[in-house]
N, C-alpha and C. Protein backbone atom coordinates (compact mmCIF):
# COMPACT_ATOMS: atom_id res chain seq x y z
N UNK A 1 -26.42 -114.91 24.99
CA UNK A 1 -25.04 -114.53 24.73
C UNK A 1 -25.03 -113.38 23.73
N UNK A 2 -24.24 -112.34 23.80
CA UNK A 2 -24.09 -111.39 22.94
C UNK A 2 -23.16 -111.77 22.01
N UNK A 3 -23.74 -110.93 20.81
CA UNK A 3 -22.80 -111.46 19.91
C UNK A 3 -21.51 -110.24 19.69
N UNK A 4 -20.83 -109.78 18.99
CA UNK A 4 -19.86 -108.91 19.02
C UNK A 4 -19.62 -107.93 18.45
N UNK A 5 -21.17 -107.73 17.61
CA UNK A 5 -21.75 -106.69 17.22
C UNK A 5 -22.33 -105.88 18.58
N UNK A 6 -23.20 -106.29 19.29
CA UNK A 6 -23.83 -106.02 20.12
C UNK A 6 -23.41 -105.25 21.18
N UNK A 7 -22.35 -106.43 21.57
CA UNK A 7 -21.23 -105.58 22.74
C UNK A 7 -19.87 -104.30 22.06
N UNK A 8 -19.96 -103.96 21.14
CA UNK A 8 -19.29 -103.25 20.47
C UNK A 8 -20.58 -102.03 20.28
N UNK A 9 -21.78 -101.87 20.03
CA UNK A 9 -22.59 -101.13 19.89
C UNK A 9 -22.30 -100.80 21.30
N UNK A 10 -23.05 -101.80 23.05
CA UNK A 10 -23.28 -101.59 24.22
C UNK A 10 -21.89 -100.36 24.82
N UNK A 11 -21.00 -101.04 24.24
CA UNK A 11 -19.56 -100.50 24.25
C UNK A 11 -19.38 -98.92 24.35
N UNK A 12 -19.80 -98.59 22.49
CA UNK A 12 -19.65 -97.13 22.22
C UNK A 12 -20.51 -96.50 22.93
N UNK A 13 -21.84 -97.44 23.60
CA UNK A 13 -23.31 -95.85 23.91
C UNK A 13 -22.18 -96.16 25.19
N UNK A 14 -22.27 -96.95 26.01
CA UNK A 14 -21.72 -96.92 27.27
C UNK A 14 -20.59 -95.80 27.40
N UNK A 15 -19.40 -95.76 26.13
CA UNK A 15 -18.31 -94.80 26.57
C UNK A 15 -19.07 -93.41 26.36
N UNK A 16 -19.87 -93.44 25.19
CA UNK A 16 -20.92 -92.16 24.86
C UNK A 16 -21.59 -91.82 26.21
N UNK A 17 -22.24 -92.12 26.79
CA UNK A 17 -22.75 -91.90 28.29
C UNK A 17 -22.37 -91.75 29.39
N UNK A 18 -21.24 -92.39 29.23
CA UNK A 18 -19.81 -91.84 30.15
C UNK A 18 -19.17 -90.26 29.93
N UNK A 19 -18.99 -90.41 28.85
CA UNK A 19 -18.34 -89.04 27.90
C UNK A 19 -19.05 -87.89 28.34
N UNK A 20 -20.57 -87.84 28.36
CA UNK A 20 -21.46 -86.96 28.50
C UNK A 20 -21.45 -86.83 29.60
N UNK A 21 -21.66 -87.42 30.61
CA UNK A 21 -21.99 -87.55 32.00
C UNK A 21 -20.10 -86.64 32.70
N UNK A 22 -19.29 -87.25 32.07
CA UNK A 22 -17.90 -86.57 32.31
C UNK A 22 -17.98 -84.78 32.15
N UNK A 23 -18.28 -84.49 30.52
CA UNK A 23 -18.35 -83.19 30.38
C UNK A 23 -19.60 -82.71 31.13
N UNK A 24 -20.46 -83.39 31.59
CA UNK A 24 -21.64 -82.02 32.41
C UNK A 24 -20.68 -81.99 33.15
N UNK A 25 -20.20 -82.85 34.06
CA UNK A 25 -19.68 -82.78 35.24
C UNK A 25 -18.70 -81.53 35.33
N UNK A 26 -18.06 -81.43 34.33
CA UNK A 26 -16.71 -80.36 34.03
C UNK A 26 -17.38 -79.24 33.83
N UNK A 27 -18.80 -78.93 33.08
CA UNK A 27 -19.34 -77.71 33.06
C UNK A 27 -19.52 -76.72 33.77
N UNK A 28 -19.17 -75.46 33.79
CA UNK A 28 -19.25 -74.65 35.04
C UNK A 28 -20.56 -73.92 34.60
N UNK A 29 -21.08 -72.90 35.55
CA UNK A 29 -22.35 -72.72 35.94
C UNK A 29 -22.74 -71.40 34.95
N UNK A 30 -23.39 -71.34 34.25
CA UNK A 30 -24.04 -70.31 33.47
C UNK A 30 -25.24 -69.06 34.36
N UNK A 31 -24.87 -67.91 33.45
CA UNK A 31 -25.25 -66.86 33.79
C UNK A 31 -26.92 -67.02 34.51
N UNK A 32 -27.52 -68.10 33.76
CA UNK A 32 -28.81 -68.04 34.18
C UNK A 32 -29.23 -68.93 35.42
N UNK A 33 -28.11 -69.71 36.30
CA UNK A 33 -28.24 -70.64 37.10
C UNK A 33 -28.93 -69.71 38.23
N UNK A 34 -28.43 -68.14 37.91
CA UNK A 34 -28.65 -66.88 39.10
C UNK A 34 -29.18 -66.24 38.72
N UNK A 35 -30.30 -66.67 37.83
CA UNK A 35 -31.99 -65.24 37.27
C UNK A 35 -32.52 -64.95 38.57
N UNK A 36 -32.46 -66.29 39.84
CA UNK A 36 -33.99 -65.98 40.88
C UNK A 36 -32.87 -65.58 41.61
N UNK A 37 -31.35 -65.16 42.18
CA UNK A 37 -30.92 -65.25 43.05
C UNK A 37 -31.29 -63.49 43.97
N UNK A 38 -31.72 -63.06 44.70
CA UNK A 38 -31.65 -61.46 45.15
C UNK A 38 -30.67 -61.48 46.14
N UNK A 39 -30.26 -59.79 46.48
CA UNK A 39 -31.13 -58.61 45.85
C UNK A 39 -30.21 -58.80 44.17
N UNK A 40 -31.27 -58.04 43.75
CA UNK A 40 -31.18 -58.11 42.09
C UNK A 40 -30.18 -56.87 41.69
N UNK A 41 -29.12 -57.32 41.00
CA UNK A 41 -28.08 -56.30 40.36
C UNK A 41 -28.58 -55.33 39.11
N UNK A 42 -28.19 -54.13 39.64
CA UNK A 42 -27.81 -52.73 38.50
C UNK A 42 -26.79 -52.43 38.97
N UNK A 43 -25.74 -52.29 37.93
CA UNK A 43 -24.88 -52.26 37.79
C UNK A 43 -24.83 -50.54 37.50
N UNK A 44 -25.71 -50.20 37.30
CA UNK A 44 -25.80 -48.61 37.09
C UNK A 44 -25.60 -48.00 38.59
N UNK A 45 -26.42 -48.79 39.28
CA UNK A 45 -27.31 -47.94 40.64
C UNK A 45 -25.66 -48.68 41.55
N UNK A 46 -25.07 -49.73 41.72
CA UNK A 46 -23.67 -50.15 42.45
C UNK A 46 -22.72 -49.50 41.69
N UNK A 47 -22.16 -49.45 40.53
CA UNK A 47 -21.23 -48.21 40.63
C UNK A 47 -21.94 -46.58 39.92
N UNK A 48 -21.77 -46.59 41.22
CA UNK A 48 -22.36 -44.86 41.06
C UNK A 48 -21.36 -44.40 42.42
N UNK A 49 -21.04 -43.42 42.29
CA UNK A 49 -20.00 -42.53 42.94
C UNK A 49 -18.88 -43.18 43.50
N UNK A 50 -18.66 -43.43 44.57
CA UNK A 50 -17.01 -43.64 45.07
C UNK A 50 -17.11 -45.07 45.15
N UNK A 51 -15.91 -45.75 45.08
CA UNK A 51 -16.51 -47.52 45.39
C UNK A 51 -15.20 -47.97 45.61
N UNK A 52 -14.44 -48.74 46.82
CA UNK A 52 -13.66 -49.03 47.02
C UNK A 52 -13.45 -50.70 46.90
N UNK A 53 -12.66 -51.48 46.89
CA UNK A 53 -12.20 -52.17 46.66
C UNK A 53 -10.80 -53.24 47.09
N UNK A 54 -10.94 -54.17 47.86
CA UNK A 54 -9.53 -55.03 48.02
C UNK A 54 -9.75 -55.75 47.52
N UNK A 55 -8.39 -56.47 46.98
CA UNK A 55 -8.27 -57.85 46.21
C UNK A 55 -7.06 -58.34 46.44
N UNK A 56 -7.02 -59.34 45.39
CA UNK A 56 -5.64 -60.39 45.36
C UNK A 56 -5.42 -61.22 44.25
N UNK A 57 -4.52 -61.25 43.72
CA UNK A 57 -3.96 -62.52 42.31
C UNK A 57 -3.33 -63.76 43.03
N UNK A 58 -4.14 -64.66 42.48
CA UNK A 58 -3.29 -65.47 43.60
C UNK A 58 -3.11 -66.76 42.31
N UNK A 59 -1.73 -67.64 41.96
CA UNK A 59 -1.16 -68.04 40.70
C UNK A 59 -2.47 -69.19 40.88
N UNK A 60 -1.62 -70.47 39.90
CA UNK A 60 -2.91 -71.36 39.60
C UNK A 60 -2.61 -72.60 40.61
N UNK A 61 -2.01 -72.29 41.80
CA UNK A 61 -2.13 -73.08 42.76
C UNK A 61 -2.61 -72.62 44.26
N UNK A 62 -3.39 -71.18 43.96
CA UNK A 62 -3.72 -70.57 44.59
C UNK A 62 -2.96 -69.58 45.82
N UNK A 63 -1.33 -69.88 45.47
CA UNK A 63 -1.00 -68.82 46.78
C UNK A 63 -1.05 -67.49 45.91
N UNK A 64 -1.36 -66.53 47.02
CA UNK A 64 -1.60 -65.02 46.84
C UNK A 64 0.20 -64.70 46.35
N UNK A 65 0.33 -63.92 45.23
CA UNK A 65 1.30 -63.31 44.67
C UNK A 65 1.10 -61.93 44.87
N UNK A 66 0.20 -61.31 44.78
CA UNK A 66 -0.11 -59.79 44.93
C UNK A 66 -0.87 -59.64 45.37
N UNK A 67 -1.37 -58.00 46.20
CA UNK A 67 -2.62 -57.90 46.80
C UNK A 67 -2.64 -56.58 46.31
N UNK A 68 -4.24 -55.70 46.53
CA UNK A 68 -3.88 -54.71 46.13
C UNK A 68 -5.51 -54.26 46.18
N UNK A 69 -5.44 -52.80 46.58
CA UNK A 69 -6.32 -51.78 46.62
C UNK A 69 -7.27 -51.60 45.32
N UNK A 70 -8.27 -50.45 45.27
CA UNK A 70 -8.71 -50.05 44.11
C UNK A 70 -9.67 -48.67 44.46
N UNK A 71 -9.40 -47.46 44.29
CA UNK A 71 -10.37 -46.35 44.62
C UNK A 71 -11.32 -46.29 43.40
N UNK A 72 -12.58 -46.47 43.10
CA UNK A 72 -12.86 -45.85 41.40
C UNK A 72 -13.98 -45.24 42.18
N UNK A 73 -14.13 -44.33 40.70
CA UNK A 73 -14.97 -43.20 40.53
C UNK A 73 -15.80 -43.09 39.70
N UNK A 74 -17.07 -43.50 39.71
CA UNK A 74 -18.27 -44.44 39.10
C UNK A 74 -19.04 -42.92 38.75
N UNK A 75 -19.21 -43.03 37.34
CA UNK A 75 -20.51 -42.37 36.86
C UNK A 75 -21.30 -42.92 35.69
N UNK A 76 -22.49 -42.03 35.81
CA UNK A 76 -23.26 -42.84 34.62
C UNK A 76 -24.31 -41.31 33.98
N UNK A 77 -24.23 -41.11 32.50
CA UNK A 77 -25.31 -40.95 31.83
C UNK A 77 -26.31 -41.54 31.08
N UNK A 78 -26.97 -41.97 31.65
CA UNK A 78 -28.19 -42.36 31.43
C UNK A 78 -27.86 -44.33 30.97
N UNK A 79 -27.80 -44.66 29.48
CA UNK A 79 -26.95 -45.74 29.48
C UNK A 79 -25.82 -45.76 29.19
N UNK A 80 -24.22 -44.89 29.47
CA UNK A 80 -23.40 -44.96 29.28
C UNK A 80 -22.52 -44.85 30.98
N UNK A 81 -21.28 -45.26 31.00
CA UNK A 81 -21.12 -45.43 32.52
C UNK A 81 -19.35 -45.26 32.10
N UNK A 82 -19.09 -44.84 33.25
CA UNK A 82 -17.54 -44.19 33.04
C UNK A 82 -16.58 -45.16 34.78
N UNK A 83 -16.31 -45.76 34.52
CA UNK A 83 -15.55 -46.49 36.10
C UNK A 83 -14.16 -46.22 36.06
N UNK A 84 -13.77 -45.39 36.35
CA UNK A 84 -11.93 -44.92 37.11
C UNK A 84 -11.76 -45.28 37.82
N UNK A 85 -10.90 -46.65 37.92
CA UNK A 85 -10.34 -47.25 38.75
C UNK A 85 -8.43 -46.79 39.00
N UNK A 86 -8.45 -46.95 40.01
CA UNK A 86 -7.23 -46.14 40.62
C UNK A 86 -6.31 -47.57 41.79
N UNK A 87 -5.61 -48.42 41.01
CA UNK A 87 -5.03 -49.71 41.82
C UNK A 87 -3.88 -48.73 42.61
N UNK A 88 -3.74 -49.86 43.68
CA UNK A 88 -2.50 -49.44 44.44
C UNK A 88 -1.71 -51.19 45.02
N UNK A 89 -0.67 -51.60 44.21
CA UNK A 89 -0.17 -52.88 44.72
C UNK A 89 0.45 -52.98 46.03
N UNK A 90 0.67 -54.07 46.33
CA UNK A 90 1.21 -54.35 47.19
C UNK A 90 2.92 -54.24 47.11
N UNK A 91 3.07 -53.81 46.22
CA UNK A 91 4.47 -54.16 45.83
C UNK A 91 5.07 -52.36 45.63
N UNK A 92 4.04 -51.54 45.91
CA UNK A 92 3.95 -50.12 46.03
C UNK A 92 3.62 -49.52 44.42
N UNK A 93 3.63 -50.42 43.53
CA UNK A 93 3.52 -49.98 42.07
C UNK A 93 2.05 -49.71 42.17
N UNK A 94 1.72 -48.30 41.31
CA UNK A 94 0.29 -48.24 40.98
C UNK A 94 -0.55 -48.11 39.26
N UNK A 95 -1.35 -48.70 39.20
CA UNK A 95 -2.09 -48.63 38.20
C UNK A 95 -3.68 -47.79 37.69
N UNK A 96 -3.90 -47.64 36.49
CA UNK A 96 -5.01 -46.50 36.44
C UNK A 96 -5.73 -47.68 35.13
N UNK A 97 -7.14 -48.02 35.55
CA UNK A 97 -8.01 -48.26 34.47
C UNK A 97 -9.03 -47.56 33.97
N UNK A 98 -9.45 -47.41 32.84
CA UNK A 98 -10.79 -46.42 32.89
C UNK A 98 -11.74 -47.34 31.83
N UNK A 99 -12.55 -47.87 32.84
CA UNK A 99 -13.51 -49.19 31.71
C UNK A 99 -14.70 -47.85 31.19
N UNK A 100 -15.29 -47.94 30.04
CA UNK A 100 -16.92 -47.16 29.26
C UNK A 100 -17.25 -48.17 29.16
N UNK A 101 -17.81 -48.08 29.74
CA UNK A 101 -19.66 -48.92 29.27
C UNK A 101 -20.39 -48.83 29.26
N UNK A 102 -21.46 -49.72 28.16
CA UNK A 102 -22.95 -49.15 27.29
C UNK A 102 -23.59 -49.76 28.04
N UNK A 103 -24.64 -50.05 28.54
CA UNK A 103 -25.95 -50.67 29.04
C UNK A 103 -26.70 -51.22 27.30
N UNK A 104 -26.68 -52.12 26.84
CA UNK A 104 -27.61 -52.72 25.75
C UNK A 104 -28.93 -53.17 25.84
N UNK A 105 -29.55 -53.35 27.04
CA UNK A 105 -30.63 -53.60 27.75
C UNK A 105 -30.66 -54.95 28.46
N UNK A 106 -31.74 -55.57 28.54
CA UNK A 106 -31.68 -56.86 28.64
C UNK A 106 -30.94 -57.49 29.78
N UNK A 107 -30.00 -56.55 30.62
CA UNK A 107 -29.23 -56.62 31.44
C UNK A 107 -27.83 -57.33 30.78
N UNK A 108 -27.52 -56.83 29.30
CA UNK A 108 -26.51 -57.33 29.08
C UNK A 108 -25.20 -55.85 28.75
N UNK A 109 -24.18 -55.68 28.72
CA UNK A 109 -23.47 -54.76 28.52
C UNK A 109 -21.67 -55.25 27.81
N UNK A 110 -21.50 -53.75 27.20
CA UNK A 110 -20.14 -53.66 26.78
C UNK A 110 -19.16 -52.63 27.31
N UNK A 111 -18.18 -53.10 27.04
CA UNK A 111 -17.03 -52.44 27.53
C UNK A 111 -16.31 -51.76 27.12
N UNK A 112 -15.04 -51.11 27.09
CA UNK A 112 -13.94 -51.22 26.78
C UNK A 112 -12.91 -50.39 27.93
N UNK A 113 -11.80 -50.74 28.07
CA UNK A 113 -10.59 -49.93 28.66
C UNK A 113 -9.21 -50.35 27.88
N UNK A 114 -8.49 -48.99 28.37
CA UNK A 114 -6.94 -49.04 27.47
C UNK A 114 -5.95 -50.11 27.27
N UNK A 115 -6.33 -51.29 28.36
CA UNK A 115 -5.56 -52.06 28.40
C UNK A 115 -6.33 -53.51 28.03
N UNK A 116 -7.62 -53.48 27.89
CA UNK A 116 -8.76 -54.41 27.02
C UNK A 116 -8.59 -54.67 25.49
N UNK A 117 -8.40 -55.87 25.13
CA UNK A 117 -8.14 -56.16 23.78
C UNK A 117 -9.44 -56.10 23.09
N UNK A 118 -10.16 -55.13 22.26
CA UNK A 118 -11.29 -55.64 21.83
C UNK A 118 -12.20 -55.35 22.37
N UNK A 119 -13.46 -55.88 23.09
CA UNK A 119 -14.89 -55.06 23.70
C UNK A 119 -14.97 -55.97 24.89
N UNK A 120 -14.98 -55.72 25.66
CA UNK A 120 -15.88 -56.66 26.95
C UNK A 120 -17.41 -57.03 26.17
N UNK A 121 -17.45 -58.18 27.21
CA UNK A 121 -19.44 -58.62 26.80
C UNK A 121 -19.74 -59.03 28.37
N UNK A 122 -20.68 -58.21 28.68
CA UNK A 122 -21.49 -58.64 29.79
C UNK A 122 -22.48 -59.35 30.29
N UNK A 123 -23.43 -59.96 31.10
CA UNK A 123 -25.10 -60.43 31.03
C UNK A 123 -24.83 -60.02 33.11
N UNK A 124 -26.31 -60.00 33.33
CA UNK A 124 -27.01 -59.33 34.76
C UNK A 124 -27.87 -60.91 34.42
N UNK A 125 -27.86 -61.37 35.42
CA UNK A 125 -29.14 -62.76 35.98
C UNK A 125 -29.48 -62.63 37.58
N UNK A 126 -30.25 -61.67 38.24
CA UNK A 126 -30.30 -61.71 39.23
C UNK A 126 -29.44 -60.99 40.19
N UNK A 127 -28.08 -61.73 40.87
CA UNK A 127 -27.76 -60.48 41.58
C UNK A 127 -25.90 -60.69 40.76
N UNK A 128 -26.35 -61.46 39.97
CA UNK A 128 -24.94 -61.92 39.30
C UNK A 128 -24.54 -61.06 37.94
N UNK A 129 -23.33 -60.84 37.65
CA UNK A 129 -22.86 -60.22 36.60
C UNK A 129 -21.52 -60.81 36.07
N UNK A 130 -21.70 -62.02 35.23
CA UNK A 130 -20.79 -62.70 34.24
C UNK A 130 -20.04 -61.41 33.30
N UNK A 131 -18.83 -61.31 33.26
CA UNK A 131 -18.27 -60.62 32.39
C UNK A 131 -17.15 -61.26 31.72
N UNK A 132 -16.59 -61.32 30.55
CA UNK A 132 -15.56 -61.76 29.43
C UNK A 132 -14.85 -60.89 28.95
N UNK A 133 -13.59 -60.69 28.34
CA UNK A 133 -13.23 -59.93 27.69
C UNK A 133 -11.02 -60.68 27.91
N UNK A 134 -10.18 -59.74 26.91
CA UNK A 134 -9.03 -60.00 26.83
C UNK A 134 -8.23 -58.95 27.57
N UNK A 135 -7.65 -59.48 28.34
CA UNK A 135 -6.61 -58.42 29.20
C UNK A 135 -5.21 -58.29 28.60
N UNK A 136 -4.73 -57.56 28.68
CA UNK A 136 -3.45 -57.23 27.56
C UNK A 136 -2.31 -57.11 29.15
N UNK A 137 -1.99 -58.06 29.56
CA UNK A 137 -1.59 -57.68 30.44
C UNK A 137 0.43 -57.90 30.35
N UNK A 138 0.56 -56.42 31.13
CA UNK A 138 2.44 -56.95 31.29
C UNK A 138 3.15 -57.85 32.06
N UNK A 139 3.99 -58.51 31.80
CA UNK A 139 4.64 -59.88 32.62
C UNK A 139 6.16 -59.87 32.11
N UNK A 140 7.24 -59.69 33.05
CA UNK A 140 8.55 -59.78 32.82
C UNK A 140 8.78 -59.33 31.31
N UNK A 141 8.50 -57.74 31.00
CA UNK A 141 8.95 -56.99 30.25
C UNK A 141 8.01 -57.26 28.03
N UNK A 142 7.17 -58.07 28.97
CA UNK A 142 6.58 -58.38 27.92
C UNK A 142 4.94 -58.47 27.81
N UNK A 143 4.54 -58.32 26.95
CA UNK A 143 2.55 -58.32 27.00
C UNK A 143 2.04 -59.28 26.61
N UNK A 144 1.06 -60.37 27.76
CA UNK A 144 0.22 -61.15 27.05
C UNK A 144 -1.28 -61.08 27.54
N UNK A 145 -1.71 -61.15 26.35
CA UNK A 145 -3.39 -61.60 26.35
C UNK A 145 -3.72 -62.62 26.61
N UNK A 146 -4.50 -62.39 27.90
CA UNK A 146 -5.19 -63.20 28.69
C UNK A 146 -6.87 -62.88 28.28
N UNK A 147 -7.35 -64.23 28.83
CA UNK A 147 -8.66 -64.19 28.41
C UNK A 147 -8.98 -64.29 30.40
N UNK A 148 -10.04 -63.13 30.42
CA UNK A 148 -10.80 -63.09 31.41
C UNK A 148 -12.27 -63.29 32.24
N UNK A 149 -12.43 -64.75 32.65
CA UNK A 149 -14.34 -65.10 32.91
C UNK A 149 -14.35 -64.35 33.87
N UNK A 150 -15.35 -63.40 34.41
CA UNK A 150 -15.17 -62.41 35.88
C UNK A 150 -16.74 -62.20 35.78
N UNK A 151 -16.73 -63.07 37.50
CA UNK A 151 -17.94 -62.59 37.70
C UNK A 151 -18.26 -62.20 39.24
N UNK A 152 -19.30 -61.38 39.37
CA UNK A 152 -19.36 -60.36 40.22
C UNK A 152 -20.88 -60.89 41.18
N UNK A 153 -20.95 -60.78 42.24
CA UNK A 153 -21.87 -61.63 42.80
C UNK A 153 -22.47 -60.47 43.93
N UNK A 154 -23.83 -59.40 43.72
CA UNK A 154 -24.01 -58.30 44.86
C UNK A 154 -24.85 -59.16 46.15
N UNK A 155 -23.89 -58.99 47.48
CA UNK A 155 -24.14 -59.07 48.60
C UNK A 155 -25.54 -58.41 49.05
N UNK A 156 -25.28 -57.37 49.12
CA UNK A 156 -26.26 -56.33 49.34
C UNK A 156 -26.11 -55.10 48.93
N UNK A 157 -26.70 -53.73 49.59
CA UNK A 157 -26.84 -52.75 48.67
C UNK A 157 -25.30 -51.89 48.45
N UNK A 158 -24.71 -52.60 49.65
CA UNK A 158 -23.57 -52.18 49.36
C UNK A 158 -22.07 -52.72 49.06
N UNK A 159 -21.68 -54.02 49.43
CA UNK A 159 -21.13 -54.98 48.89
C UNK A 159 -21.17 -56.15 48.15
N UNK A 160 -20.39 -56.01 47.30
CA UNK A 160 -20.40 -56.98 45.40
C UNK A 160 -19.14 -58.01 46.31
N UNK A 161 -18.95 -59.41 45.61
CA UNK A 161 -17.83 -60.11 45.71
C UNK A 161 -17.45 -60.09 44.20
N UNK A 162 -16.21 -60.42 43.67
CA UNK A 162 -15.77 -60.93 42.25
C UNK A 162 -14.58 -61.58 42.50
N UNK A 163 -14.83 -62.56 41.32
CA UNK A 163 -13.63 -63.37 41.47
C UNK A 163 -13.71 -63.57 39.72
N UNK A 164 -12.29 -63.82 39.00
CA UNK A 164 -12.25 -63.91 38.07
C UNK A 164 -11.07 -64.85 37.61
N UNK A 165 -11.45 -65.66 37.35
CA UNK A 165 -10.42 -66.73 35.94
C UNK A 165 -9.31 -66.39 34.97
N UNK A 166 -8.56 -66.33 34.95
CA UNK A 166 -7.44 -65.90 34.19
C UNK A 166 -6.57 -67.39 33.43
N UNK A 167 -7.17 -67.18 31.97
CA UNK A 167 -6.54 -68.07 31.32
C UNK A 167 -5.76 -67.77 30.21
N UNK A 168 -5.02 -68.39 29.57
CA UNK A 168 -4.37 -68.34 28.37
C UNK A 168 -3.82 -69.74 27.51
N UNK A 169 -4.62 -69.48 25.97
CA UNK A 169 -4.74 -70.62 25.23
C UNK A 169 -5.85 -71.88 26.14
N UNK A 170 -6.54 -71.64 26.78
CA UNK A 170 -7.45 -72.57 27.80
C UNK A 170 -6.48 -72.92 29.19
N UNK A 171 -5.27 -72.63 29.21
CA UNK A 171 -4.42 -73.27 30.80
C UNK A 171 -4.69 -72.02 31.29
N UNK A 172 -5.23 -72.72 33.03
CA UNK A 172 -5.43 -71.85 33.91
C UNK A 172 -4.24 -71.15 34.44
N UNK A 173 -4.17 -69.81 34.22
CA UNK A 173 -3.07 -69.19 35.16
C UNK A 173 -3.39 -68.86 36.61
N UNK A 174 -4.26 -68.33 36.72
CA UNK A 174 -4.20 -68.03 38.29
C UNK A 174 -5.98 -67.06 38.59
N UNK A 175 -6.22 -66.68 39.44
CA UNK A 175 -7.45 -65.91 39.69
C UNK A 175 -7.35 -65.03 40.45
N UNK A 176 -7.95 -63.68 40.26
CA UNK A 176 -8.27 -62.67 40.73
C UNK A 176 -9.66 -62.16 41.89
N UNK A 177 -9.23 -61.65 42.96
CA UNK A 177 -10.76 -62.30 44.16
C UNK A 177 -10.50 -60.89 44.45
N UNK A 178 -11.85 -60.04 44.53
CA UNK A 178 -12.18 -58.95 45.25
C UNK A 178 -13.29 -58.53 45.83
N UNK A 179 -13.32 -57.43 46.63
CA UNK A 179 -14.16 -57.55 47.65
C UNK A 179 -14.42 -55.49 47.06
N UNK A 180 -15.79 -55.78 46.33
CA UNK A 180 -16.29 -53.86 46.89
C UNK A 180 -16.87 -53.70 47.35
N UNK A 181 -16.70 -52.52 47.67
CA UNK A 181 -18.04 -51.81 48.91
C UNK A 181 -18.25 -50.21 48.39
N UNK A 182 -19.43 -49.97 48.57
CA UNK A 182 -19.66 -48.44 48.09
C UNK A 182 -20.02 -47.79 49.38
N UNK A 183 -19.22 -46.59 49.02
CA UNK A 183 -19.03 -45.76 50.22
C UNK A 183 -20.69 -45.46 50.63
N UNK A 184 -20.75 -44.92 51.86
CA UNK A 184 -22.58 -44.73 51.76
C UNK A 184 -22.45 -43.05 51.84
């Protein structure tokens, strides 16, 4: 018979082992789950010259709210990289981003664009490219910062997938899914 020490100890590891076993479960997949995955991403050598782009925002129950184009115009000196992106909505409104970014080695990188709160942080594992950073974005006449997980997954030598997370204060708002291809 246990006494009520015992089952009060069995108790806490049991909810403790539960607890743990709950949060792996909730854990999503880290940059390094995709070190062996090929072909292997540079992000230098995929945006380099023209690179087109469709996508979609679709809210946090997944119907599509917007869709929308993207022309950019990819260059790079040596480790510095210049991406002009040129949106076109569905809603006929258009937008202009212009991300710089450093190459730091290691396959990790930084960012910034005009409408980026702060620095992007990047990592490369294979053919994957995890990116973070704060989007300053406009919504019914007003600006909020969103926090952005975006990651980019290369097909082959010429099409990337990305899909990206859009949260604020940790509640999911909705996600962003696109499709590039570099012109050949």
């Amino acid at each position: 018979m246990l006494n009520r020490r015992q089952v009060i100890t069995r108790g806490a590891t049991g909810a403790g082992a539960l607890a743990t076993v709950g949060l792996t479960g909730c854990a999503g997949p880290t940059i390094d789950d995709y070190a062996q995955e090929k072909p292997s991403l540079d992000l230098r050598s995929f945006f380099q010259g023209k690179v087109d782009a469709w996508g979609v925002f679709t809210d946090r129950q997944g119907k599509v709210v917007k869709r929308f184009t993207v022309v950019m115009n990819c260059s790079w000196d040596g480790d510095q990289g210049v991406l002009d992106e040129d949106f076109v909505y569905s809603d006929g409104t258009q937008e202009k981003r212009i991300w710089r970014l450093t190459h730091l080695g290691d396959g990790r990188y930084q960012g910034t664009a005009g409408d980026v709160v702060g620095k992007a942080e990047g990592q490369i594992r294979g053919n994957t490219f995890r990116w973070g950073y704060t989007l300053a974005l406009p919504v019914d006449g007003t600006v909020l910062n969103v926090s952005m997980d975006d990651w980019m997954y290369l097909m082959n030598d010429r099409v990337m997938l990305n899909k990206a997370r859009m949260s604020k204060w940790g509640l999911h708002l909705g996600d962003v899914t696109l499709s590039f291809t570099r012109r050949a």
